[in-house]
Protein backbone atom coordinates (compact mmCIF):
# COMPACT_ATOMS: atom_id res chain seq x y z
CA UNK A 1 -84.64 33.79 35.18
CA UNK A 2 -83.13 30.08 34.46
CA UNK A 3 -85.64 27.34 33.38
CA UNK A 4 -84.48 23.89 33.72
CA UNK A 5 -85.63 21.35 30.80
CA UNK A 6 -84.47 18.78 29.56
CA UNK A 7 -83.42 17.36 33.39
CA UNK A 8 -79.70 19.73 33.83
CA UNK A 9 -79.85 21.86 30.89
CA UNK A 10 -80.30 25.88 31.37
CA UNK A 11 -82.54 28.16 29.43
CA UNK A 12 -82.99 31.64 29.32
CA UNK A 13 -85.32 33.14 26.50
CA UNK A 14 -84.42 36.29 25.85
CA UNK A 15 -85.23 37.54 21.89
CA UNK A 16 -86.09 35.42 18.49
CA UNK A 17 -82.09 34.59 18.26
CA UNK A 18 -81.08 31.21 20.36
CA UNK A 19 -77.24 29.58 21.58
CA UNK A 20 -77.34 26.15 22.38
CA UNK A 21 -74.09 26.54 24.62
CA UNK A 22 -72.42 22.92 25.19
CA UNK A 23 -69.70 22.93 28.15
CA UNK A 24 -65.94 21.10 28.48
CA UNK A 25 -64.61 17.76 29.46
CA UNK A 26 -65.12 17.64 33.27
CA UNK A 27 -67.30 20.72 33.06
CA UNK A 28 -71.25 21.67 33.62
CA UNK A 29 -73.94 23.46 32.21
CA UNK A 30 -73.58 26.28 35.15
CA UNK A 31 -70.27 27.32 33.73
CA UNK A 32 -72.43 29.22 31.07
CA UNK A 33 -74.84 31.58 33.61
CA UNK A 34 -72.54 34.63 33.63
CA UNK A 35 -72.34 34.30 29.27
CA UNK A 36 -75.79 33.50 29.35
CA UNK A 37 -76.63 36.79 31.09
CA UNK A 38 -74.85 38.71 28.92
CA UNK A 39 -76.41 36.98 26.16
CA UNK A 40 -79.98 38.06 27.76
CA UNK A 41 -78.90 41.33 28.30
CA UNK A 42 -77.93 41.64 24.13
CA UNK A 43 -81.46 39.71 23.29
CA UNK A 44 -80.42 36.92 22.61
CA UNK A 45 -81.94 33.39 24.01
CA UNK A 46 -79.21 30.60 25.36
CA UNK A 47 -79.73 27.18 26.29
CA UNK A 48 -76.76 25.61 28.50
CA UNK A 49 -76.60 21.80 28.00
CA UNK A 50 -76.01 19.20 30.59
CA UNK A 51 -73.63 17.12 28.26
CA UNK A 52 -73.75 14.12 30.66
CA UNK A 53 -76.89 13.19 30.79
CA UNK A 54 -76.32 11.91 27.22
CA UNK A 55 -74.09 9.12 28.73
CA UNK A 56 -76.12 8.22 31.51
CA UNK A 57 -77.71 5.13 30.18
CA UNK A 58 -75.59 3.89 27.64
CA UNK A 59 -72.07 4.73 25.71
CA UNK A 60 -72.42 6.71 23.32
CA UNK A 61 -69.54 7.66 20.30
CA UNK A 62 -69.23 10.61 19.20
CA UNK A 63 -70.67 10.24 15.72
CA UNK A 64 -73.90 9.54 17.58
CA UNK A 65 -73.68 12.63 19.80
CA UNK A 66 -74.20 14.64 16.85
CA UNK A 67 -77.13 13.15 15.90
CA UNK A 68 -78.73 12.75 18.98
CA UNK A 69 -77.98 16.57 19.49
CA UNK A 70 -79.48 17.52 16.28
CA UNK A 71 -82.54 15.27 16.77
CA UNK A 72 -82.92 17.08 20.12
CA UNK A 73 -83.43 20.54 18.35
CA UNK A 74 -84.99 19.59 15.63
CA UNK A 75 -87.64 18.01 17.56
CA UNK A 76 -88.32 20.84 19.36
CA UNK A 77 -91.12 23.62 18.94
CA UNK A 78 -88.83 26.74 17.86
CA UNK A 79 -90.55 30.46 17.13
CA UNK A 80 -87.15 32.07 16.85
CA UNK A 81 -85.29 33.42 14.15
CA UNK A 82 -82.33 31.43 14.83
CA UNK A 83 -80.24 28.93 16.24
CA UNK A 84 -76.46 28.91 16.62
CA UNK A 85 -74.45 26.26 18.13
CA UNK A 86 -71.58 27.10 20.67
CA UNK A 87 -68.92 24.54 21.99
CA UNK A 88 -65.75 24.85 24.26
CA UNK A 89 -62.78 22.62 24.06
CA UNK A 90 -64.43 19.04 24.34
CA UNK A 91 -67.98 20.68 23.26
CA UNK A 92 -66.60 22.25 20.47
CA UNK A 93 -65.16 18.86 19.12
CA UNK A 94 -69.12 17.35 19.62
CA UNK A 95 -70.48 20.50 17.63
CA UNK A 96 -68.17 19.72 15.15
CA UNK A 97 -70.00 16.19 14.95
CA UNK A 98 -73.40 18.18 15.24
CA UNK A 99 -72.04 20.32 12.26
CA UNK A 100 -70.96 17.75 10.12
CA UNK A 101 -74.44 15.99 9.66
CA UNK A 102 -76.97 16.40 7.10
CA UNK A 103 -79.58 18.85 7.59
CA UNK A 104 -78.53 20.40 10.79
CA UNK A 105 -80.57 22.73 12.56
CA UNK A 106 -78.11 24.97 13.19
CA UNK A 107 -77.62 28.68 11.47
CA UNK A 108 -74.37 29.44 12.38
CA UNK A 109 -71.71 28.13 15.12
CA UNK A 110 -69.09 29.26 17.59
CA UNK A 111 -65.75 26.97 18.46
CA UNK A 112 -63.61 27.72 21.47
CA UNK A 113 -60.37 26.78 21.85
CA UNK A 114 -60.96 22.64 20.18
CA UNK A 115 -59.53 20.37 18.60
CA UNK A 116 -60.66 18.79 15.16
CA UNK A 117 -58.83 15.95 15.20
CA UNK A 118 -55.20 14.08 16.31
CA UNK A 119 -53.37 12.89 12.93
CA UNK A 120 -50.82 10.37 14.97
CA UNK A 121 -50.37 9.37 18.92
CA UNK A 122 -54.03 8.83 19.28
CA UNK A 123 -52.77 5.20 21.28
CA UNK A 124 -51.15 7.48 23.64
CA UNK A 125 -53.73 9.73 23.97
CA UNK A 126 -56.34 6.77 24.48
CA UNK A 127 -54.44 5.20 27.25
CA UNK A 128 -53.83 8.76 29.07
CA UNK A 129 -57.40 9.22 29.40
CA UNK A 130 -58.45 5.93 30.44
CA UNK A 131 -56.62 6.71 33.08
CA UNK A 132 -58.41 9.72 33.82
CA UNK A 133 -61.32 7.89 33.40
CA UNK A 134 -60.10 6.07 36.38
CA UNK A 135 -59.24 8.75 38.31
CA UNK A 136 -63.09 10.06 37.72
CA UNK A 137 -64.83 7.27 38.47
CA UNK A 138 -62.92 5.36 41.53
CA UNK A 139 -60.07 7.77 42.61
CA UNK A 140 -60.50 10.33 45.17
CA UNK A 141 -62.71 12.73 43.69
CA UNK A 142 -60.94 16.48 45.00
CA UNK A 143 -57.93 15.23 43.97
CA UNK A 144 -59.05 14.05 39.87
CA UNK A 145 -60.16 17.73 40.15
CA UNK A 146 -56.69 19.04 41.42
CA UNK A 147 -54.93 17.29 38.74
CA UNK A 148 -57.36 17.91 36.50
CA UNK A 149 -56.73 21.95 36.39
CA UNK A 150 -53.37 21.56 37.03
CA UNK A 151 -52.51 20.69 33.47
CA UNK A 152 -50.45 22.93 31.85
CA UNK A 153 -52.98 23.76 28.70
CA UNK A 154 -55.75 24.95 30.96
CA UNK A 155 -53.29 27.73 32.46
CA UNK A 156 -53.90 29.32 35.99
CA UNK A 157 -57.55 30.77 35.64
CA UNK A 158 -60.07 29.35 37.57
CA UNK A 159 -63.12 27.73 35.86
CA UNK A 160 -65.53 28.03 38.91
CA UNK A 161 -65.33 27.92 42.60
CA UNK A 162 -64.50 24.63 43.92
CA UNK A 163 -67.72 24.15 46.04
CA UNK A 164 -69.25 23.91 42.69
CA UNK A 165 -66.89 21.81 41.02
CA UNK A 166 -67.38 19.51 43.94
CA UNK A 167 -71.26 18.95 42.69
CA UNK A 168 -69.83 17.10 39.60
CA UNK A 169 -69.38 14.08 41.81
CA UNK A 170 -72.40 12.88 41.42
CA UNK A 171 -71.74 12.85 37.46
CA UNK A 172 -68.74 11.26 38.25
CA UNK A 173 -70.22 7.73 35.86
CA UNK A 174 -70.52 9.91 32.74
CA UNK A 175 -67.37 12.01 33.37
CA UNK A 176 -65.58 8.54 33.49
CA UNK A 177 -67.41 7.16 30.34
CA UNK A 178 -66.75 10.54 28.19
CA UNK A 179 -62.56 9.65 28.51
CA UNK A 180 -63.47 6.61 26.75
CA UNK A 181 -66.36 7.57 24.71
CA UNK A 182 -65.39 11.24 23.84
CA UNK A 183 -61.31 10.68 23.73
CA UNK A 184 -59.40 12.73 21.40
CA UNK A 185 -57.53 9.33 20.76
CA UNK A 186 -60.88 7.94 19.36
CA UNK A 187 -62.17 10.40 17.39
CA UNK A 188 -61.37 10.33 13.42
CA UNK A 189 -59.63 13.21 12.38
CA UNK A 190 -62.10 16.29 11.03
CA UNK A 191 -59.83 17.98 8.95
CA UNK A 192 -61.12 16.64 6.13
CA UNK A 193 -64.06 17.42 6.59
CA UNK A 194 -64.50 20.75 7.86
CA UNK A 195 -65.15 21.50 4.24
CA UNK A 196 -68.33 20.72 4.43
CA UNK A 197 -69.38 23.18 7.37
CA UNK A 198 -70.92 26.24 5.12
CA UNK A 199 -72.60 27.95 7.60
CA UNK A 200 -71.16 30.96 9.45
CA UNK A 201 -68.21 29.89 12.18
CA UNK A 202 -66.85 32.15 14.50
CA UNK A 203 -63.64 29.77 15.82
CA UNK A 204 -61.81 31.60 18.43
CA UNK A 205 -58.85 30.97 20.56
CA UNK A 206 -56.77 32.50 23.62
CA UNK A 207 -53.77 34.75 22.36
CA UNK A 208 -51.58 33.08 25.43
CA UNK A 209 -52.89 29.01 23.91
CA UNK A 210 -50.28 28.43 21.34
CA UNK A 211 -50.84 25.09 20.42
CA UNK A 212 -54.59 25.73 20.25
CA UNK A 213 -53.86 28.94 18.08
CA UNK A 214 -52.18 26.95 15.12
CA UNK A 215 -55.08 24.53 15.67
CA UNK A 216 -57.41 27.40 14.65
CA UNK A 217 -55.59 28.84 11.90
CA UNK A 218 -55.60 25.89 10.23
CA UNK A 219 -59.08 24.76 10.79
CA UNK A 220 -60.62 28.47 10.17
CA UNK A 221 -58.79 28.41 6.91
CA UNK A 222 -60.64 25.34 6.07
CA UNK A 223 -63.90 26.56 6.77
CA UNK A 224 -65.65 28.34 3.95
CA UNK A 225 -67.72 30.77 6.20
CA UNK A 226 -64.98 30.99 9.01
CA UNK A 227 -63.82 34.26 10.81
CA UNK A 228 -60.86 33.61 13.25
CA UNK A 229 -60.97 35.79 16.51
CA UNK A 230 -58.00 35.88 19.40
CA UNK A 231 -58.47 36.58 22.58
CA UNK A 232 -55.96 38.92 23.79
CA UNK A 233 -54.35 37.88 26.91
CA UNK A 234 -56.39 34.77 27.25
CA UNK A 235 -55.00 30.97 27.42
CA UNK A 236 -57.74 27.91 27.12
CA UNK A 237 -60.60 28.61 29.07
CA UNK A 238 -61.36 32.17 26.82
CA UNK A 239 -65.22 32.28 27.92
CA UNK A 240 -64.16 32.88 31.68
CA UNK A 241 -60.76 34.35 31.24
CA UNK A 242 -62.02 37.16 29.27
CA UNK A 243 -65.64 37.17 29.78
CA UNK A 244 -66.66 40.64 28.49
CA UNK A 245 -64.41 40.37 25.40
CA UNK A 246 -65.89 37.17 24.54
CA UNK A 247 -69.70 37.79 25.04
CA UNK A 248 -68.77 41.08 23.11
CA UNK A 249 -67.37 39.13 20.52
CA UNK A 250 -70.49 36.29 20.24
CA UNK A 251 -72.92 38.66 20.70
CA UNK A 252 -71.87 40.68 18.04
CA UNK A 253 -70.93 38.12 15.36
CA UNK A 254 -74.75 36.85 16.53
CA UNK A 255 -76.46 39.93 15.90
CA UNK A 256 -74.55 41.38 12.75
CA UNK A 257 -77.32 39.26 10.74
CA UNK A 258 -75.43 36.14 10.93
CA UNK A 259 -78.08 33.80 12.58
């Protein structure tokens, strides 16, 4: 059964282990029910987190989000064993942030298909997504979504039936705000950095996702405590492209004692 806390975020307690699950750019917590069941039925707890409801009331940079994030859990009554930290594509760039700050809560971490950093273009990156930004927050809302999975990078496969996509409207403020707050073109490059992550990463990436895959290799080989895993015949959106494959491949990394 889902409990709602924490106004859109998910829960489902299922065993002393916990993933704190954290969704895309233009994406929800709901994208994570069908993982999250599978993570239930391997004993293992999930929490899906409305990102947007940390940019209802004010901006907020990414450097922040990790804190605020980590102040979350950490403030939080836990019995478990365990927490790990999940993020796709624009929620694996935040739980990089999460990662990176002192005395995190997390035990280990999962990164789908992200991005640690641009090293040059981040002007033209800025000014594409303030235009998306646009888009999101004045344009006609069906057709932001349209172009939205159109782009090349996300491939052909469906995130979630468009009825539901349609509910994001009325997030359609923070989903503006995160091309400006959240832009690749405004984040500082991690690579640097990712050094300093020492707890267990599982970074995977879609076989068919080529730019995306020498993203990974590079960052994984970065990462003391990193184990690279590709998704065979998947592109970007691995978690619902190859669903079985990748709760296989959590759940297991999860349960071999990692968390």
């Amino acid at each position: 059964m889902i409990q709602y806390s924490k106004q859109a975020d998910e829960r489902r307690e299922a065993g002393p282990l916990e993933c704190w699950c954290l969704h895309g750019a233009v994406g929800m917590a709901a994208d994570w029910r069908d993982f999250a069941k599978n993570l239930a039925a391997a004993g293992i707890g999930s929490r899906a987190v409305d990102l947007w409801r940390f940019l209802e009331c004010n901006p907020l940079p990414l450097t922040a989000f990790g804190k605020a994030l980590n102040a979350e859990a950490s403030g939080e009554v836990f019995r478990g064993s365990g927490r790990a930290l999940l993020g796709y594509s624009m929620g694996g760039r935040l739980a990089l942030h999460a990662l990176l700050e002192k005395a995190h809560p997390w035990q280990a971490a999962v990164i789908v298909s992200a991005h640690p950093g641009m090293e040059r273009d981040q002007a033209t990156r800025r000014a594409t997504d303030a235009t998306w930004a646009t888009q999101a927050l004045v344009g006609n809302w069906q057709q932001f979504l349209v172009a939205w999975n159109k782009q090349a990078v996300l491939g052909d496969a469906p995130l979630r039936d468009p009825q539901a996509s349609g509910g994001l409207i009325m997030r359609r403020r923070e989903i503006a705000r995160s091309f400006v707050d959240w832009s690749l073109g405004t984040q500082k490059p991690l690579w640097d950095r990712l050094g300093e992550i020492k707890i267990p990463v599982l970074w995977i990436v879609g076989e068919n996702d080529p730019k995306f895959r020498a993203l990974a290799e590079r960052a994984a080989s970065l990462i003391p405590n990193a184990h690279l895993a590709t998704a065979p015949g998947a592109g970007h959106r691995v978690p619902w492209e190859v669903e079985s494959w990748f709760a296989d491949k959590v759940c297991g990394f999860l349960k071999l004692g990692r968390v």
